[in-house]
C-alpha atoms as a PDB file:
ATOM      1  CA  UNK A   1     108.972 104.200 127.333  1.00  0.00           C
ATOM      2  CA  UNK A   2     111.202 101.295 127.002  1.00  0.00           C
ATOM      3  CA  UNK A   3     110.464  97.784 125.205  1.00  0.00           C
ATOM      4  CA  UNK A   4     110.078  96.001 128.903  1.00  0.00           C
ATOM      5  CA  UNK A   5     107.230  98.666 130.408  1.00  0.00           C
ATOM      6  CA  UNK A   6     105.802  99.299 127.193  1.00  0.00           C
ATOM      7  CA  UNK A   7     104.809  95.503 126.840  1.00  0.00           C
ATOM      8  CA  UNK A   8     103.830  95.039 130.961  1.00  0.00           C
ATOM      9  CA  UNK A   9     101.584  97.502 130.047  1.00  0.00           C
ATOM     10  CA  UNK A  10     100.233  96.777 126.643  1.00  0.00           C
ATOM     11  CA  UNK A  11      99.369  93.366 128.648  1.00  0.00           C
ATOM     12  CA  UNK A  12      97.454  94.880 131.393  1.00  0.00           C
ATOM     13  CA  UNK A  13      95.724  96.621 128.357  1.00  0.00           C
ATOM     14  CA  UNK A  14      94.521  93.903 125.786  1.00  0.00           C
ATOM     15  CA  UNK A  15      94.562  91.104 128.921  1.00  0.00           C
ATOM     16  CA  UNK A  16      97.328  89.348 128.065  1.00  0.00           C
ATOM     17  CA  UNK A  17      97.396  89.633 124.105  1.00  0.00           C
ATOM     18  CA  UNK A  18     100.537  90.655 123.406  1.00  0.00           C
ATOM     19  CA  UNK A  19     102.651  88.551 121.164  1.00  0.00           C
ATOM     20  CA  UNK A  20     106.515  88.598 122.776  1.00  0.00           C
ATOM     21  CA  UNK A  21     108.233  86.141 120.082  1.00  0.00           C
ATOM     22  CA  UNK A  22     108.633  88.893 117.507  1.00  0.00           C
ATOM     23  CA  UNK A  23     111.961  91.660 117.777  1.00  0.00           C
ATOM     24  CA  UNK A  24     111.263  95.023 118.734  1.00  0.00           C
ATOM     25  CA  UNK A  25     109.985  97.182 115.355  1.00  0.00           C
ATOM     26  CA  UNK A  26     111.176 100.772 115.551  1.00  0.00           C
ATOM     27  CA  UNK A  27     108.547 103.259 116.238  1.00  0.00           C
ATOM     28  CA  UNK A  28     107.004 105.466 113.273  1.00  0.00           C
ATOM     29  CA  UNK A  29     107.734 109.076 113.684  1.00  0.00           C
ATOM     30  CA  UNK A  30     104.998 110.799 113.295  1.00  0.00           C
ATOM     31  CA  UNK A  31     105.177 113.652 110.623  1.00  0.00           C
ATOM     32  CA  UNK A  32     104.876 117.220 112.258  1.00  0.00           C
ATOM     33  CA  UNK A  33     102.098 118.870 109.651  1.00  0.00           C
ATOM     34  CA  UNK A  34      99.602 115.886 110.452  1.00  0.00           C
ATOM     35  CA  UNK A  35     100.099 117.246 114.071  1.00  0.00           C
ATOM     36  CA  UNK A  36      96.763 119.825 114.837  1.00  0.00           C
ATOM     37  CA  UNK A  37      95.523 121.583 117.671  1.00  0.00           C
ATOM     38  CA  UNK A  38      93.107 118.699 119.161  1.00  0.00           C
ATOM     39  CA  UNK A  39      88.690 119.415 119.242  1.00  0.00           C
ATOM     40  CA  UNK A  40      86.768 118.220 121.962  1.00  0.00           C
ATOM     41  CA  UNK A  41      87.145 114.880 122.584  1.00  0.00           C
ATOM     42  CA  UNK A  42      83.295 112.482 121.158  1.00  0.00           C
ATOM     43  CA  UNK A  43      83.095 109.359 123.507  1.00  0.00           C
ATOM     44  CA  UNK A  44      83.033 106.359 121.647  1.00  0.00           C
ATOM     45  CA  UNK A  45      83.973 102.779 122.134  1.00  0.00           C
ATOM     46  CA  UNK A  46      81.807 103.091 126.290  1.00  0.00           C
ATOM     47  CA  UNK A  47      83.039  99.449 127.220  1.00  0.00           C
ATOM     48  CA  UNK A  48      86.329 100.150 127.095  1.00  0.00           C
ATOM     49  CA  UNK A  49      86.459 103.274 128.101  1.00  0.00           C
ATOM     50  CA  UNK A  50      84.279 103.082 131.117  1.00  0.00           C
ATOM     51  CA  UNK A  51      86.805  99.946 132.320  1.00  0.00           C
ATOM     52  CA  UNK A  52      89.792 101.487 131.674  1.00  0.00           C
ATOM     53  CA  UNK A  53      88.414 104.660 133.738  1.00  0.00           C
ATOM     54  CA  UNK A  54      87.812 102.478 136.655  1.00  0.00           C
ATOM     55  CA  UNK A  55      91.151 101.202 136.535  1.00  0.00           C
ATOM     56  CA  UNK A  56      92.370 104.462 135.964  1.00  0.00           C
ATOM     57  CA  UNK A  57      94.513 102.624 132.649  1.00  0.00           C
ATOM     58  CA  UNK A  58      95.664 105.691 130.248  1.00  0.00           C
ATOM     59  CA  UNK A  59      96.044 104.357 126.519  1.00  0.00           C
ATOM     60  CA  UNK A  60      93.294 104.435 123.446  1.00  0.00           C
ATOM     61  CA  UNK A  61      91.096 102.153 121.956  1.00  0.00           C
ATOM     62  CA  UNK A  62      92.017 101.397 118.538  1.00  0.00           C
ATOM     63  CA  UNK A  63      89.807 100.423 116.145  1.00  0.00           C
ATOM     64  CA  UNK A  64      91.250  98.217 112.939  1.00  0.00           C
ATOM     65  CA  UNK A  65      89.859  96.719 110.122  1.00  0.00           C
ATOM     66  CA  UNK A  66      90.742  94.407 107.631  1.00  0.00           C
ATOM     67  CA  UNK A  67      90.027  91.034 105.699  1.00  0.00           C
ATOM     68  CA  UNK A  68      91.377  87.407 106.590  1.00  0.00           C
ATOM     69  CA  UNK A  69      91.477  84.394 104.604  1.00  0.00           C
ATOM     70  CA  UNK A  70      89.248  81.110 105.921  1.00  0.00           C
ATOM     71  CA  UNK A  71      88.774  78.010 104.503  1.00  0.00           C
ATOM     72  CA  UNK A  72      85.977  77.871 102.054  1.00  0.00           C
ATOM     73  CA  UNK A  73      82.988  76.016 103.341  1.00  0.00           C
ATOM     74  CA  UNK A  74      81.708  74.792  99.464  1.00  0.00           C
ATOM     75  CA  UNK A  75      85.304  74.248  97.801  1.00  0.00           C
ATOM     76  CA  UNK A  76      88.082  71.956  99.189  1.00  0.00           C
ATOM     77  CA  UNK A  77      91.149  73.133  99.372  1.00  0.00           C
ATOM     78  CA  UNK A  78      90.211  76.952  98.235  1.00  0.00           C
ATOM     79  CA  UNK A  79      90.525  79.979 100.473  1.00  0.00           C
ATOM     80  CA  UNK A  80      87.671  82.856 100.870  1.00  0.00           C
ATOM     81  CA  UNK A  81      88.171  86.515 102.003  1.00  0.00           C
ATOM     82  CA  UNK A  82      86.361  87.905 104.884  1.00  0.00           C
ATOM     83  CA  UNK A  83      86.500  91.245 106.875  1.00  0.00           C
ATOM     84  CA  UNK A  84      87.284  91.402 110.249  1.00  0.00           C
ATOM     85  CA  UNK A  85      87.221  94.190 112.886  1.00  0.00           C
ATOM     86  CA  UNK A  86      88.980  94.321 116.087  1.00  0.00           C
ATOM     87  CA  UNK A  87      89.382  96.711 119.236  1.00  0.00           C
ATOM     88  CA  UNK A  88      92.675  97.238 120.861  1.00  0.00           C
ATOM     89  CA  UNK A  89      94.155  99.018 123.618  1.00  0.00           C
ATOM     90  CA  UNK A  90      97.680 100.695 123.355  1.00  0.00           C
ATOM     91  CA  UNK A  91      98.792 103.027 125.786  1.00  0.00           C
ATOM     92  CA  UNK A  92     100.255 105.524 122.923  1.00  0.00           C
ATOM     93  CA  UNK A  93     100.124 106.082 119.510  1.00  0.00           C
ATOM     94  CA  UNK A  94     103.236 106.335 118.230  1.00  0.00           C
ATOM     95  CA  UNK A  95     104.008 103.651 115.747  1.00  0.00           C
ATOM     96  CA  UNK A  96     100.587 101.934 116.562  1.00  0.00           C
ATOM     97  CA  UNK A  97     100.106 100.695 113.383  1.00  0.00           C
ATOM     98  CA  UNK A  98     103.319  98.761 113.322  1.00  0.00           C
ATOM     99  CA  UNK A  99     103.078  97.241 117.174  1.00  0.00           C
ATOM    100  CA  UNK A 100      99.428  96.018 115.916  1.00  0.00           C
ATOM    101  CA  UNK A 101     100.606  94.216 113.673  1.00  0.00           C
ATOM    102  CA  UNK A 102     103.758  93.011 114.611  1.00  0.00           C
ATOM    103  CA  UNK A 103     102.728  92.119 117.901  1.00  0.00           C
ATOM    104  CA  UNK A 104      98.970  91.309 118.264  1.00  0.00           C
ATOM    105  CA  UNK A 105      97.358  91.336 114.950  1.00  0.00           C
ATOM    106  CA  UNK A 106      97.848  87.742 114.241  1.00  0.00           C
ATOM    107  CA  UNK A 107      97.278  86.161 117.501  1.00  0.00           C
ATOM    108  CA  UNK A 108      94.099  88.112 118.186  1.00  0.00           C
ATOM    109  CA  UNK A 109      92.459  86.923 114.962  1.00  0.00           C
ATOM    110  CA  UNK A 110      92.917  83.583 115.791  1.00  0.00           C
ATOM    111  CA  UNK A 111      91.436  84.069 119.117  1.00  0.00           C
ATOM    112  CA  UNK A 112      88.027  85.965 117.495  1.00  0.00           C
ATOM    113  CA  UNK A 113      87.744  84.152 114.172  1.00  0.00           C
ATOM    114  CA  UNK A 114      87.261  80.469 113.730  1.00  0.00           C
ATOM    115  CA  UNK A 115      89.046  79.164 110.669  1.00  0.00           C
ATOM    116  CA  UNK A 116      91.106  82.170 110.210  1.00  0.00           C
ATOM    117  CA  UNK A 117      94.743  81.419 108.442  1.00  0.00           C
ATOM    118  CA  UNK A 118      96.305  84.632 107.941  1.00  0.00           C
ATOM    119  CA  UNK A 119      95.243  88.659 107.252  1.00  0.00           C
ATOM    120  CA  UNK A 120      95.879  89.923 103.923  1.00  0.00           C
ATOM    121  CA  UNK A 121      94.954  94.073 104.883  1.00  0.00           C
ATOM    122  CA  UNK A 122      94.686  96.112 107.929  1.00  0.00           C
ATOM    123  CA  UNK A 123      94.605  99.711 108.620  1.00  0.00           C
ATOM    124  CA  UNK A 124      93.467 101.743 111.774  1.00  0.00           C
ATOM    125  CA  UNK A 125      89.241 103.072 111.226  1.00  0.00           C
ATOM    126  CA  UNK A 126      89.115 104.627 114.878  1.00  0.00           C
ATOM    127  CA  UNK A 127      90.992 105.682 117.752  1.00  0.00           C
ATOM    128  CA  UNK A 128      89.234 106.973 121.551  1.00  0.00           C
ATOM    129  CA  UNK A 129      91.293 107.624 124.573  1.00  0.00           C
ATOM    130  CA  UNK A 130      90.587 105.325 127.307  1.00  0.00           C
ATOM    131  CA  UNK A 131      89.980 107.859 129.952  1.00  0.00           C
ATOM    132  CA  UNK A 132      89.704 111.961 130.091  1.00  0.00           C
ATOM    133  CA  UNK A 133      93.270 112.410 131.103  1.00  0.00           C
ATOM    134  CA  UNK A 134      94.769 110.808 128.436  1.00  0.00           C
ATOM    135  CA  UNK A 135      96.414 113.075 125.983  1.00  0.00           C
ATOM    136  CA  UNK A 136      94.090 113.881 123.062  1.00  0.00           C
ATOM    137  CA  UNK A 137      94.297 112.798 119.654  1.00  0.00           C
ATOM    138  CA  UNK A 138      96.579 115.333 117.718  1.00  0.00           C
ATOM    139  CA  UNK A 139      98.027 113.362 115.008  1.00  0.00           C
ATOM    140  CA  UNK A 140      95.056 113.339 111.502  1.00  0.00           C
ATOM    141  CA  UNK A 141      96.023 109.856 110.808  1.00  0.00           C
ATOM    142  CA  UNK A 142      94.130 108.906 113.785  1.00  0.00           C
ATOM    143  CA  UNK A 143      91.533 111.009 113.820  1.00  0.00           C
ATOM    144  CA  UNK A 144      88.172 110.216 113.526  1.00  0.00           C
ATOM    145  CA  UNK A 145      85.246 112.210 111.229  1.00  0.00           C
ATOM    146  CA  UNK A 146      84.373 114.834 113.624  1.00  0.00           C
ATOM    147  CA  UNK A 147      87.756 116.186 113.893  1.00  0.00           C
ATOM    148  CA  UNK A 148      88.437 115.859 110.474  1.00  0.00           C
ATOM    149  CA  UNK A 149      86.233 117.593 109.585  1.00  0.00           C
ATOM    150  CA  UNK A 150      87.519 120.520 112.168  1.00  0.00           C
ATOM    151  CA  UNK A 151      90.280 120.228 110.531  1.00  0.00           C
ATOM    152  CA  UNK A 152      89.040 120.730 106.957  1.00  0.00           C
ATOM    153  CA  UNK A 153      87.579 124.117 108.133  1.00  0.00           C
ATOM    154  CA  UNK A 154      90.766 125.499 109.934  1.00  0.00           C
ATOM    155  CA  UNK A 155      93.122 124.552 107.299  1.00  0.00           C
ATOM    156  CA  UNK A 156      90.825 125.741 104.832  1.00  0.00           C
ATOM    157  CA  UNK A 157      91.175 122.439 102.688  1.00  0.00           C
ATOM    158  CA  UNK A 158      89.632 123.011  99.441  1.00  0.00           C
ATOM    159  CA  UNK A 159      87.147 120.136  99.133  1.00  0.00           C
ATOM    160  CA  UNK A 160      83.302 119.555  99.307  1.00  0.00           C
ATOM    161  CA  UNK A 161      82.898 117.337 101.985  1.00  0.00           C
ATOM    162  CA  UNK A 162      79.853 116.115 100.507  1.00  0.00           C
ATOM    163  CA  UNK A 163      81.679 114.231  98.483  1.00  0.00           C
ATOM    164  CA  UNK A 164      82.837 112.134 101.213  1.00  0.00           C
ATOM    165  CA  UNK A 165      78.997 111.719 102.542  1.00  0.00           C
ATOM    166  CA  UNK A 166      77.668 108.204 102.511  1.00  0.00           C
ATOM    167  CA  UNK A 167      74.168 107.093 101.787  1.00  0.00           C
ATOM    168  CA  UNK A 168      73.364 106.375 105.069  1.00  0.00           C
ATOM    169  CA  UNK A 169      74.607 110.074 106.312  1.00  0.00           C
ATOM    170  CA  UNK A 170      77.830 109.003 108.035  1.00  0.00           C
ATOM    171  CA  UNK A 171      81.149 110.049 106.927  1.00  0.00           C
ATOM    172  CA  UNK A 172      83.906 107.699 104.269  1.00  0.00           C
ATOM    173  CA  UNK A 173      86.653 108.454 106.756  1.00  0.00           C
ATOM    174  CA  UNK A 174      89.066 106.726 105.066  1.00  0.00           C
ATOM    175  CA  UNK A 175      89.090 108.678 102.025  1.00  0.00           C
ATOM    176  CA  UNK A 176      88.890 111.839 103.977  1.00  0.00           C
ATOM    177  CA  UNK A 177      91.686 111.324 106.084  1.00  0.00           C
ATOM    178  CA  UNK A 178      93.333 110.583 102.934  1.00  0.00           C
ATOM    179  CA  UNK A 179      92.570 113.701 100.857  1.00  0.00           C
ATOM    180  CA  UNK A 180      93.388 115.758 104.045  1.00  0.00           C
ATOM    181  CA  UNK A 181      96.853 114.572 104.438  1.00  0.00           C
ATOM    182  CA  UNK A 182      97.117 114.712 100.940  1.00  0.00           C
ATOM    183  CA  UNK A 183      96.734 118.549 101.695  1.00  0.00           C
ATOM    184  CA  UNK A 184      98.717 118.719 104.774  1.00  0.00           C
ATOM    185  CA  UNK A 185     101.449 117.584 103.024  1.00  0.00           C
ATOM    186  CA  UNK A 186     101.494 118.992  99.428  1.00  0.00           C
ATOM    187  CA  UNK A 187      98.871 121.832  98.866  1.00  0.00           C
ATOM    188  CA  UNK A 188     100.403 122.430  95.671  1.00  0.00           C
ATOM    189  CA  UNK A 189      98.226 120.632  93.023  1.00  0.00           C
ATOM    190  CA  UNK A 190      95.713 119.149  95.565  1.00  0.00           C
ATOM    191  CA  UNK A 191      92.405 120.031  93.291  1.00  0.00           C
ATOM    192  CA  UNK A 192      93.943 118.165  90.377  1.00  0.00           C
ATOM    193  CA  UNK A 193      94.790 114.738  92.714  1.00  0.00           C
ATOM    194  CA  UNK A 194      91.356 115.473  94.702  1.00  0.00           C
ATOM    195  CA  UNK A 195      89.529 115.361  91.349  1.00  0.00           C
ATOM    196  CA  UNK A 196      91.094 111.603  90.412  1.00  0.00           C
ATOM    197  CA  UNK A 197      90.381 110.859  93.973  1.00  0.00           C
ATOM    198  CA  UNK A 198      86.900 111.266  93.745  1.00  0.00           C
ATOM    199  CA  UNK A 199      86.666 109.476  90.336  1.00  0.00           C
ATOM    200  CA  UNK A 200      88.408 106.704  92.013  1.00  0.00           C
ATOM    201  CA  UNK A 201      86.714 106.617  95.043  1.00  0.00           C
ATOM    202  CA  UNK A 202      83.260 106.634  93.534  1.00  0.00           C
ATOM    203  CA  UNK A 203      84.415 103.850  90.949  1.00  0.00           C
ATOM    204  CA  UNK A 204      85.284 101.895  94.123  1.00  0.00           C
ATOM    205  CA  UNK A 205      81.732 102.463  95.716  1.00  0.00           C
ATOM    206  CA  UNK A 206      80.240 101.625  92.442  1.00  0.00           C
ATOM    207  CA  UNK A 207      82.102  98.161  92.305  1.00  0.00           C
ATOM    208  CA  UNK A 208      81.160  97.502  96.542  1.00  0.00           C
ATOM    209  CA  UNK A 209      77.633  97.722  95.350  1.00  0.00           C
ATOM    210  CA  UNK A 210      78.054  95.490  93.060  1.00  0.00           C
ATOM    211  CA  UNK A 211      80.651  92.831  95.026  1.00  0.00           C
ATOM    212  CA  UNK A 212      79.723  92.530  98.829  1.00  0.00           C
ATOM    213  CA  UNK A 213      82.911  90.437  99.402  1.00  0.00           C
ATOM    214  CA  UNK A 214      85.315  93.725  98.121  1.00  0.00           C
ATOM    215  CA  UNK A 215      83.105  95.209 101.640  1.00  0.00           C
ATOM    216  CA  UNK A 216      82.030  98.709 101.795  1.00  0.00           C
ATOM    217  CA  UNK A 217      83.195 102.316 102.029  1.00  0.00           C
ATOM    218  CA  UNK A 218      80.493 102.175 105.130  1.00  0.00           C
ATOM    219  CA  UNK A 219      83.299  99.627 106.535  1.00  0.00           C
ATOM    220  CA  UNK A 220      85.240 102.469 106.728  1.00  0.00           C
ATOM    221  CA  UNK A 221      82.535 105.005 107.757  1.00  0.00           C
ATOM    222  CA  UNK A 222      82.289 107.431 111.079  1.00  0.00           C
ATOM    223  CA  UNK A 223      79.627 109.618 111.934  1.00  0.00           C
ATOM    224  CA  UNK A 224      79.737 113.349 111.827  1.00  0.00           C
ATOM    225  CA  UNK A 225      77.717 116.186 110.545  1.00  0.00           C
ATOM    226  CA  UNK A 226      78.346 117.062 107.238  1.00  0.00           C
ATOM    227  CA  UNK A 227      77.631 120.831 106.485  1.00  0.00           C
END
């Protein structure tokens, strides 16, 4: 798709959000192991879905996350963090990451979030097609808890994925997806690196609980059953 359809229709998608004073980035190629046999497809993400199927728009809803600096209410002059979470529509996923936030990030912050002055993280939670007939999601860095967790059992990746079960029963996606393409890519040695993972990741939950502004591994969470 070239640079002049692929923003008429990421405008028709997000309504007009897409920022056209920045050069074209180059798309990420996707890396072929990540690529799986897609699972049934869990609808998610109804308001957008159910419009773009009357419209009969093919793309995905992404889902990203993130913080953003404001102005502190109680301090002059000193900045606070805050998360944010947004919903956009792309019509593919190839280098989705980098259109996001080369092309829209920014400017749709500034639209949602009064006092916002820049982002300082953001990284893709969740990602639905729009309507049945778009192509599924094949790629695991997009993929959601259910179907990471299909493909922990047909890989046969050797973790508990208990460990990745949060108090209130959903699933840390973010660290799954993360010890999965760990796998994908470099089986050799995986238990050692999963064991650090897990010391770091419950270190990290430890010092959420104790710091609401670092936010939450439930920030990052998806439900799924968890056998």
């Amino acid at each position: 798709m070239d640079n002049d359809n692929l923003k008429a229709l990421m405008d028709e998608l997000n309504g007009g959000a897409t920022v056209t004073d920045t050069d074209p980035q180059p798309a990420t190629t996707h890396i072929d192991p990540l690529k799986v046999q897609p699972a049934a497809a869990k609808t998610a993400v109804a308001a957008f879905t159910a419009n773009a199927a009357a419209k009969n728009v093919r793309g995905y809803a992404i889902t990203v996350e993130g913080f953003y600096l404001a102005p502190s209410s109680e301090i002059q002059g000193k900045k606070i963090r805050k998360p944010y979470v947004l919903v956009v529509k792309l019509p593919e996923l190839e280098g989705a990451l980098s259109t996001i936030k080369n092309k829209m990030l920014d400017k749709m912050l500034k639209h949602k979030y009064a006092g916002y002055v820049t982002y300082t993280t953001h990284e893709i939670t969740h990602v639905e097609p729009l309507t049945p007939d778009t192509p599924p999601i094949d790629d695991v860095q997009f993929m959601g808890a259910e179907k990471l967790l299909d493909v922990v059992r047909s890989k046969r990746v050797p973790l508990d994925v208990k460990n990745y079960a949060l108090e209130d029963g959903s699933v840390d996606v973010k660290n799954l997806r993360a010890a999965v393409i760990d796998f994908l890519l470099n089986p050799k040695g995986f238990e050692e690196r999963e064991a650090k993972r897990l010391v770091s990741v419950a270190e990290d939950r430890e010092l959420a609980k104790l710091n609401p502004e670092l936010g939450t591994s439930e920030a990052n969470a998806d439900t799924a059953a968890v056998a």
